[in-house]
Protein backbone atom coordinates (compact mmCIF):
# COMPACT_ATOMS: atom_id res chain seq x y z
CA UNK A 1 -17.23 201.10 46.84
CA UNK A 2 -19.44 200.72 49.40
CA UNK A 3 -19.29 198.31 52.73
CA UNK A 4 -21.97 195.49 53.68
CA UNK A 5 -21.60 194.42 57.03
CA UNK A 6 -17.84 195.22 56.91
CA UNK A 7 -17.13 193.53 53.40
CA UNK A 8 -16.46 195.97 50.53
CA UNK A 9 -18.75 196.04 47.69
CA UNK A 10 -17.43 196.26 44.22
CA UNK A 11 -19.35 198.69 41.74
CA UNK A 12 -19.56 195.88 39.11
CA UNK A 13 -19.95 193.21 41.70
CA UNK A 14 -18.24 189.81 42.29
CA UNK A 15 -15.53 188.98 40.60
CA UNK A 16 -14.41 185.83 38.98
CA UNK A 17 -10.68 185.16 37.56
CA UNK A 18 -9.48 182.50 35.40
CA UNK A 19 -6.33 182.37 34.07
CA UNK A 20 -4.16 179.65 31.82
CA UNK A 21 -0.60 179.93 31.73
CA UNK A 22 0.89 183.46 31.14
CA UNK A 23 -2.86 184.50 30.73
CA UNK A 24 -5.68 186.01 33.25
CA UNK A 25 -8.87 187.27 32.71
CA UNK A 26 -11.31 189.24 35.27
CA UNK A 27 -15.47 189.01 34.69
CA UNK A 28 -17.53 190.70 36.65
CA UNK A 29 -20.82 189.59 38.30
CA UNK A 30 -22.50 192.81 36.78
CA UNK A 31 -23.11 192.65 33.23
CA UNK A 32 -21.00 189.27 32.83
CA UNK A 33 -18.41 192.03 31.89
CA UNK A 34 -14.97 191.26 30.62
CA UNK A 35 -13.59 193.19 33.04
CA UNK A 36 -9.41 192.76 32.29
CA UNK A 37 -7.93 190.14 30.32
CA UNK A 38 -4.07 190.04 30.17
CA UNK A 39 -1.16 187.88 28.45
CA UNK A 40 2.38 187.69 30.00
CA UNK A 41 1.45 190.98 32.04
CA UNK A 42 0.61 193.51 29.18
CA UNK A 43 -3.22 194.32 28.90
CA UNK A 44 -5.14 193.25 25.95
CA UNK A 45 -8.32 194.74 26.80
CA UNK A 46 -8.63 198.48 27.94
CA UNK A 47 -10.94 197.77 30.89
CA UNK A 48 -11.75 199.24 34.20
CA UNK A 49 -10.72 199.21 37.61
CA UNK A 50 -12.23 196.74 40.20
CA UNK A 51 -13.02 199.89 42.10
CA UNK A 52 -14.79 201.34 38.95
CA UNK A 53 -17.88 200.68 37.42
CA UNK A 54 -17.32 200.25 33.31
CA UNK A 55 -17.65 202.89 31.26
CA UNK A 56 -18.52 203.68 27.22
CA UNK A 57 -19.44 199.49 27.38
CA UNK A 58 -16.34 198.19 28.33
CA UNK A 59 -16.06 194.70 28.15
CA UNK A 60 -20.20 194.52 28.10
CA UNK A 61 -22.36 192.04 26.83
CA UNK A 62 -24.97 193.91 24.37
CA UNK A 63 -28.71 191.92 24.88
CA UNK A 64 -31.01 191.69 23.51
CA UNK A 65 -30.07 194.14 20.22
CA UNK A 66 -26.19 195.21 20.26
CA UNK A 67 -25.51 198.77 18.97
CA UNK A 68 -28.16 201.86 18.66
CA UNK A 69 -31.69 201.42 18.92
CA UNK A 70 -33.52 204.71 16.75
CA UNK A 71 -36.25 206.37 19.79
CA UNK A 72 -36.40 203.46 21.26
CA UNK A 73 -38.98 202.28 19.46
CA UNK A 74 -39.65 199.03 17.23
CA UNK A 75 -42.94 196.65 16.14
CA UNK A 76 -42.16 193.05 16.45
CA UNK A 77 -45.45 190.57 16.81
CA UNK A 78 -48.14 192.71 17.21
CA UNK A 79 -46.31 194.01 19.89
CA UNK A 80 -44.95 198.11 20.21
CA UNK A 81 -42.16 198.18 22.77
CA UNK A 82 -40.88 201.15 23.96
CA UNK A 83 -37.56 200.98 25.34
CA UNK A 84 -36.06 203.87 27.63
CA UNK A 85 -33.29 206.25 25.55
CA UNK A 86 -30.31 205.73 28.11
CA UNK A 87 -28.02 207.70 24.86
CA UNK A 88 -30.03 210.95 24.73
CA UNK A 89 -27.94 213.18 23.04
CA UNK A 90 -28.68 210.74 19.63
CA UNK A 91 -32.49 210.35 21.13
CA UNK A 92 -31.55 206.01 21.36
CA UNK A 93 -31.53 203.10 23.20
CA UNK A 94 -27.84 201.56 22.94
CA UNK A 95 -27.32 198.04 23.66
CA UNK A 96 -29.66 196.21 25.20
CA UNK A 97 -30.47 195.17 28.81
CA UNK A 98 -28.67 193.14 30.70
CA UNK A 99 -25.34 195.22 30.61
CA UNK A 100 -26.30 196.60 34.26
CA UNK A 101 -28.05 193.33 35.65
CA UNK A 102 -26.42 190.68 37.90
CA UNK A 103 -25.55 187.39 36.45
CA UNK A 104 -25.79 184.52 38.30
CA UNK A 105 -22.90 182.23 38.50
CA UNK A 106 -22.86 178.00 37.50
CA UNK A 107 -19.61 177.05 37.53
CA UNK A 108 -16.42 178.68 38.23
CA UNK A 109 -13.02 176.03 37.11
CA UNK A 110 -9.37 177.81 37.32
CA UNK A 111 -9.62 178.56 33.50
CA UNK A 112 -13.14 179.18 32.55
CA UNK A 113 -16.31 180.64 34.33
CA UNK A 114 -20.20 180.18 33.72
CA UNK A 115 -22.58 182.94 33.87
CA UNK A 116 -26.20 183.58 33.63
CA UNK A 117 -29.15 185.93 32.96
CA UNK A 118 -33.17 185.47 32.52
CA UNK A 119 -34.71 188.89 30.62
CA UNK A 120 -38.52 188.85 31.71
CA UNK A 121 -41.19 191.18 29.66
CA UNK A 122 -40.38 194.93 30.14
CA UNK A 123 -41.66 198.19 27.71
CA UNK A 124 -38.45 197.75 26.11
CA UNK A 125 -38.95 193.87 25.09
CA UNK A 126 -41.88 191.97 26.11
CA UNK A 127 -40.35 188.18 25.75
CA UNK A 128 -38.19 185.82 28.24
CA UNK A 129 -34.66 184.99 27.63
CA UNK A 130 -32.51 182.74 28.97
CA UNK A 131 -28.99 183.62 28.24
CA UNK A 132 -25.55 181.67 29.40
CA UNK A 133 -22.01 182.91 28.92
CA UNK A 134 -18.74 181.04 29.08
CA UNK A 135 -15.33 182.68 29.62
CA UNK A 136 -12.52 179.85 28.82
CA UNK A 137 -9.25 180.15 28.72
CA UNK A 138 -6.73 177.72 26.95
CA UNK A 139 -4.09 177.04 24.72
CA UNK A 140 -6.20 178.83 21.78
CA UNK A 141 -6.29 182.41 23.73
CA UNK A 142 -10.11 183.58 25.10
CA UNK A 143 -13.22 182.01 23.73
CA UNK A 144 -16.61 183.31 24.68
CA UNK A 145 -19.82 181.13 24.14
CA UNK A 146 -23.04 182.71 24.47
CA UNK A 147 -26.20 180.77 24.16
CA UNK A 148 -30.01 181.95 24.09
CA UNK A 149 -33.08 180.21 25.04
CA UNK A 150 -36.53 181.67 24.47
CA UNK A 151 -38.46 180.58 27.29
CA UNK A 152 -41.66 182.64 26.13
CA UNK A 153 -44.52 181.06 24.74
CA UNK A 154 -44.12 184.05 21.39
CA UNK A 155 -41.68 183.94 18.87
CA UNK A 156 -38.94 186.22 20.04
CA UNK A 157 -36.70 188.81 18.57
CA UNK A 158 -32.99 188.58 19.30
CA UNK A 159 -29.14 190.28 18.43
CA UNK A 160 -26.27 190.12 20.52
CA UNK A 161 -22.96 192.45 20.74
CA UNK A 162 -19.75 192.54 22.45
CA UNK A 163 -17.75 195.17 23.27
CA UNK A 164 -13.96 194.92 23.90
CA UNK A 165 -11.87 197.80 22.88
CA UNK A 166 -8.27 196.12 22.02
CA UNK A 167 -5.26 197.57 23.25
CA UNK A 168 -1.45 197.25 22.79
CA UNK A 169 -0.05 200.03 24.62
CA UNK A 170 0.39 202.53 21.74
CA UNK A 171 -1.96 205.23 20.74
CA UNK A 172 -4.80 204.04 18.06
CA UNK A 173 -2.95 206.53 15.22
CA UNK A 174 0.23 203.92 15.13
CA UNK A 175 -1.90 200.40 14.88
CA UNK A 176 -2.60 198.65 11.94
CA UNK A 177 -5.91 197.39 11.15
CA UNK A 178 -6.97 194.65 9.40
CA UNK A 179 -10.87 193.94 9.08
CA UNK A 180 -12.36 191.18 6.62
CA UNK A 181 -15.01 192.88 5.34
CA UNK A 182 -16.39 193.83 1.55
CA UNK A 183 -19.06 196.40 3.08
CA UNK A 184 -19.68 198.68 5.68
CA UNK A 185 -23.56 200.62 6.73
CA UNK A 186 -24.24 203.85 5.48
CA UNK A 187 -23.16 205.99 7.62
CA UNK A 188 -25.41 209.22 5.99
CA UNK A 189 -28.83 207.71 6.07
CA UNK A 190 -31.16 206.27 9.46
CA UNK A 191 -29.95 203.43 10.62
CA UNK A 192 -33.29 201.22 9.86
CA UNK A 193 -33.11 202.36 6.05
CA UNK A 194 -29.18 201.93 5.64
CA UNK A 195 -27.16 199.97 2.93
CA UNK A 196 -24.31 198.28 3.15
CA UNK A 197 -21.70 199.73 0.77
CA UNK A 198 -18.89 198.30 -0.73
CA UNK A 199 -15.48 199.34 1.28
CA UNK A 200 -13.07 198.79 -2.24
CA UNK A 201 -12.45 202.67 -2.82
CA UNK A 202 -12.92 204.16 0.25
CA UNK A 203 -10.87 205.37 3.61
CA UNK A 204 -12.91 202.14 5.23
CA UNK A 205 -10.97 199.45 3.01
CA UNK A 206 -9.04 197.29 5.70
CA UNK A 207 -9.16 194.52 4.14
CA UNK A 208 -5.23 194.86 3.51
CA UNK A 209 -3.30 195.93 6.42
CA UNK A 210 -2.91 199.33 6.65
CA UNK A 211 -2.48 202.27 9.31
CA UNK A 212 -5.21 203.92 10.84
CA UNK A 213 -3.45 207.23 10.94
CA UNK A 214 -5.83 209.58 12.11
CA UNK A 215 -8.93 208.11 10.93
CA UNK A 216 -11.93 208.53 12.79
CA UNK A 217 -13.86 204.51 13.32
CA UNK A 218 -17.35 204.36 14.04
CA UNK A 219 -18.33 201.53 11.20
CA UNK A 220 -20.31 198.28 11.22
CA UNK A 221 -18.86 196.38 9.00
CA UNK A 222 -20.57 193.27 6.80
CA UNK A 223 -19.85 190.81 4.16
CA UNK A 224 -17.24 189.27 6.48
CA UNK A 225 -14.69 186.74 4.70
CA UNK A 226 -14.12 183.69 6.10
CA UNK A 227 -11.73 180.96 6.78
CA UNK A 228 -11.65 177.24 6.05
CA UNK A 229 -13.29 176.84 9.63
CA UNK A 230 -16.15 179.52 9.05
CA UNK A 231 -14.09 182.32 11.21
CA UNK A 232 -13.34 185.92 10.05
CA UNK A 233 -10.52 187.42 11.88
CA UNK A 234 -9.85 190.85 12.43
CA UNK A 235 -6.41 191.95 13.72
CA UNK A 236 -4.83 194.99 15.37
CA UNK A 237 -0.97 195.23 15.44
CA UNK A 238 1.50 197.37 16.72
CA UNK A 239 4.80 197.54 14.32
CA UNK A 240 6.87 199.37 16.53
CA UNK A 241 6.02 196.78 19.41
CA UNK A 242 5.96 193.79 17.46
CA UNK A 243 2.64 192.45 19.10
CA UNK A 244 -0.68 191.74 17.82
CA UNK A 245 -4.21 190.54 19.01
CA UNK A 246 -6.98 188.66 16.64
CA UNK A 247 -10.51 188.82 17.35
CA UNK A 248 -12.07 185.95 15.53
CA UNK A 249 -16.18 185.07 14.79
CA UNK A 250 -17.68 182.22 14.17
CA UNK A 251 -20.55 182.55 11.59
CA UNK A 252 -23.17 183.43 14.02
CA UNK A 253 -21.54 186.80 14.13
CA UNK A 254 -22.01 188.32 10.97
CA UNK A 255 -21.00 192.16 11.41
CA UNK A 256 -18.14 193.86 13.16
CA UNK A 257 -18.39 196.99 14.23
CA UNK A 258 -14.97 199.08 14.57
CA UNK A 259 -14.62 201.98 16.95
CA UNK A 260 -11.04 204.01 17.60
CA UNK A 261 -12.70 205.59 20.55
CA UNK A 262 -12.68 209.39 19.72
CA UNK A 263 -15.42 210.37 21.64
CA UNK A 264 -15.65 208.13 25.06
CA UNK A 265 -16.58 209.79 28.08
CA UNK A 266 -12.83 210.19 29.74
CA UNK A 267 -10.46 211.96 27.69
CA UNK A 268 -7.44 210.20 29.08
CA UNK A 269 -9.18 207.03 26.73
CA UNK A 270 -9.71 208.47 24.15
CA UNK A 271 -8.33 207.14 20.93
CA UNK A 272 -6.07 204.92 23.30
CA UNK A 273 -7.99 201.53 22.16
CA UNK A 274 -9.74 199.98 19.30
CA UNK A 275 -13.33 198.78 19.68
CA UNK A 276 -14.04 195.11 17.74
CA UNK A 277 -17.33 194.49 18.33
CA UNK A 278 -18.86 191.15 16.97
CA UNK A 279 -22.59 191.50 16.32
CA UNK A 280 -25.47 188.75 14.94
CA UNK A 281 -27.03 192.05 13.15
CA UNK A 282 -26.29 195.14 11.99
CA UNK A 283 -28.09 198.54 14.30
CA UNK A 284 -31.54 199.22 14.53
CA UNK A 285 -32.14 195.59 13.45
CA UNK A 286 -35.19 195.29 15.96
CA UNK A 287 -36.72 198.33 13.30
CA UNK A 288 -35.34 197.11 9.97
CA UNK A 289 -34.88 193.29 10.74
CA UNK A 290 -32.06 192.42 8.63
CA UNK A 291 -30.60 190.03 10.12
CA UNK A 292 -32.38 190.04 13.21
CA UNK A 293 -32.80 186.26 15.06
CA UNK A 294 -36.19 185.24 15.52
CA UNK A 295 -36.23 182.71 18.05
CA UNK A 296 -39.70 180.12 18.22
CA UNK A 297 -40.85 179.28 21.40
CA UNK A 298 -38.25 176.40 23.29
CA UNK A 299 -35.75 177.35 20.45
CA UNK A 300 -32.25 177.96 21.47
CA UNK A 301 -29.36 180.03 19.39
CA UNK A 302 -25.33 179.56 20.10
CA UNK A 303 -22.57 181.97 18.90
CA UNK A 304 -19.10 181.88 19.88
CA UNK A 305 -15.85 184.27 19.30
CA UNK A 306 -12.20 184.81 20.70
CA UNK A 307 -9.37 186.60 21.34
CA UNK A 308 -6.05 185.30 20.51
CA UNK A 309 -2.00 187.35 20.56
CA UNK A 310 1.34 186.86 18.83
């Protein structure tokens, strides 16, 4: 931390609590991070210190592509945009770029707080965004609205990621998994030339509760099944514990991508949370385009998903 005329200075900035009941959550001026979010005082989210700045994108929002982006590099409307490889041991660009930018605050209520962010042209995407996050807390657990504005005069390219990892207090190898998917992405071929395979048959089939064991995660997952409302709901439990936590999308969200954490940058974390990550498209969808949003001038996109325990 550092002091401005006598008043400490957070790493991820100012922060901004809501809570409901037996539930609090902590976002962060930097990144519109879900810093901490907590229900009857055991953590759901493995976050990060107020005196820390977040790590391995905890708790970030991923704008404006979630997940790995192959050199950088991508063609979108006559335009080649460069962005600059902040992974370089895999030679990408991971998640965007507004994880390390201030958001600007609009409202702030004791259960929910309103966040926003403008990306202007840059090498790495040459269009405007307006983007607006909510943070509410209520009877149904967390729900977290994003919406998108293009306010460029271009059609613009657009994919958004989250990143909580999902804890509950007991190492990843003892949690069940369940994830309601029929596919997952290649995992052997580029990124930008992948295929989605069929999970039936293979160590990636959660789409029964089972144990993760020691199982190694890194997958986006597609072909999610959905409810009667249009959610898919993945779900981490504990046995021994009794407790749970759901992570629900709503169909604007049409990949999850599942990480047990093996290799995060401080050992003490490793393996000690699960990553569900929604995502509107699968990586390297600014090279490929499958599924990528293309957003016309004065068009706006919505996409909303949650967090619920039992």
């Amino acid at each position: 931390m550092t002091a401005t005329n006598g008043r400490l200075r957070q790493p991820s900035g100012e922060q901004y609590d809501i809570a409901w009941g037996d539930s609090q959550a902590h976002i962060s001026q930097v990144g519109a991070t879900l810093r901490a979010f907590s229900v009857d005082g055991r953590d759901v989210v493995d976050g990060f210190p107020v005196d820390e700045r977040a790590t391995d994108g905890r708790g970030q929002v991923l704008a404006p592509w979630p997940n790995r982006l192959t050199d950088g590099r991508y063609t979108y409307g006559g335009r080649d945009c460069q962005a600059p490889l902040n992974e370089p041991s895999r030679h990408d660009a991971i998640h965007g770029l507004v994880r390390w930018l201030d958001w600007s605050l609009q409202r702030h209520e004791q259960n929910r707080v309103t966040l926003s962010c403008a990306i202007r042209p840059q090498p790495g995407y040459e269009w405007q965004l307006d983007l607006e996050i909510t943070y509410q807390l209520d009877q149904a657990g967390l729900t977290v609205t994003l919406t998108a504005v293009n306010t460029d005069d271009e059609p613009a390219p657009f994919g958004v990621g989250f990143h909580p990892y999902l804890t509950l207090g007991n190492t990843v190898d003892a949690l069940e998994l369940t994830v309601p998917a029929t596919t997952f992405l290649d995992p052997d071929q580029p990124a930008e030339n992948a295929t989605m395979i069929p999970v039936a048959g293979t160590p990636r089939a959660f789409t029964e509760t089972r144990r993760i064991l020691s199982q190694e995660l890194d997958t986006a997952f597609g072909d999610l099944a959905r409810e009667s409302d249009g959610r898919a709901v993945a779900r981490l439990s504990d046995p021994a514990g009794g407790r749970s936590v759901e992570l629900w999308v709503d169909r604007s969200y049409r990949y999850l991508m599942v990480y047990t954490a093996d290799e995060v940058s401080r050992v003490d974390r490793r393996r000690a949370a699960v990553a569900i990550e929604p995502m509107t498209c699968p990586p390297d969808a600014l090279r490929s385009g499958v599924d990528l949003i293309e957003l016309a001038p004065g068009e706006s996109w919505r996409g909303t998903w949650g967090l619920r325990t039992s």
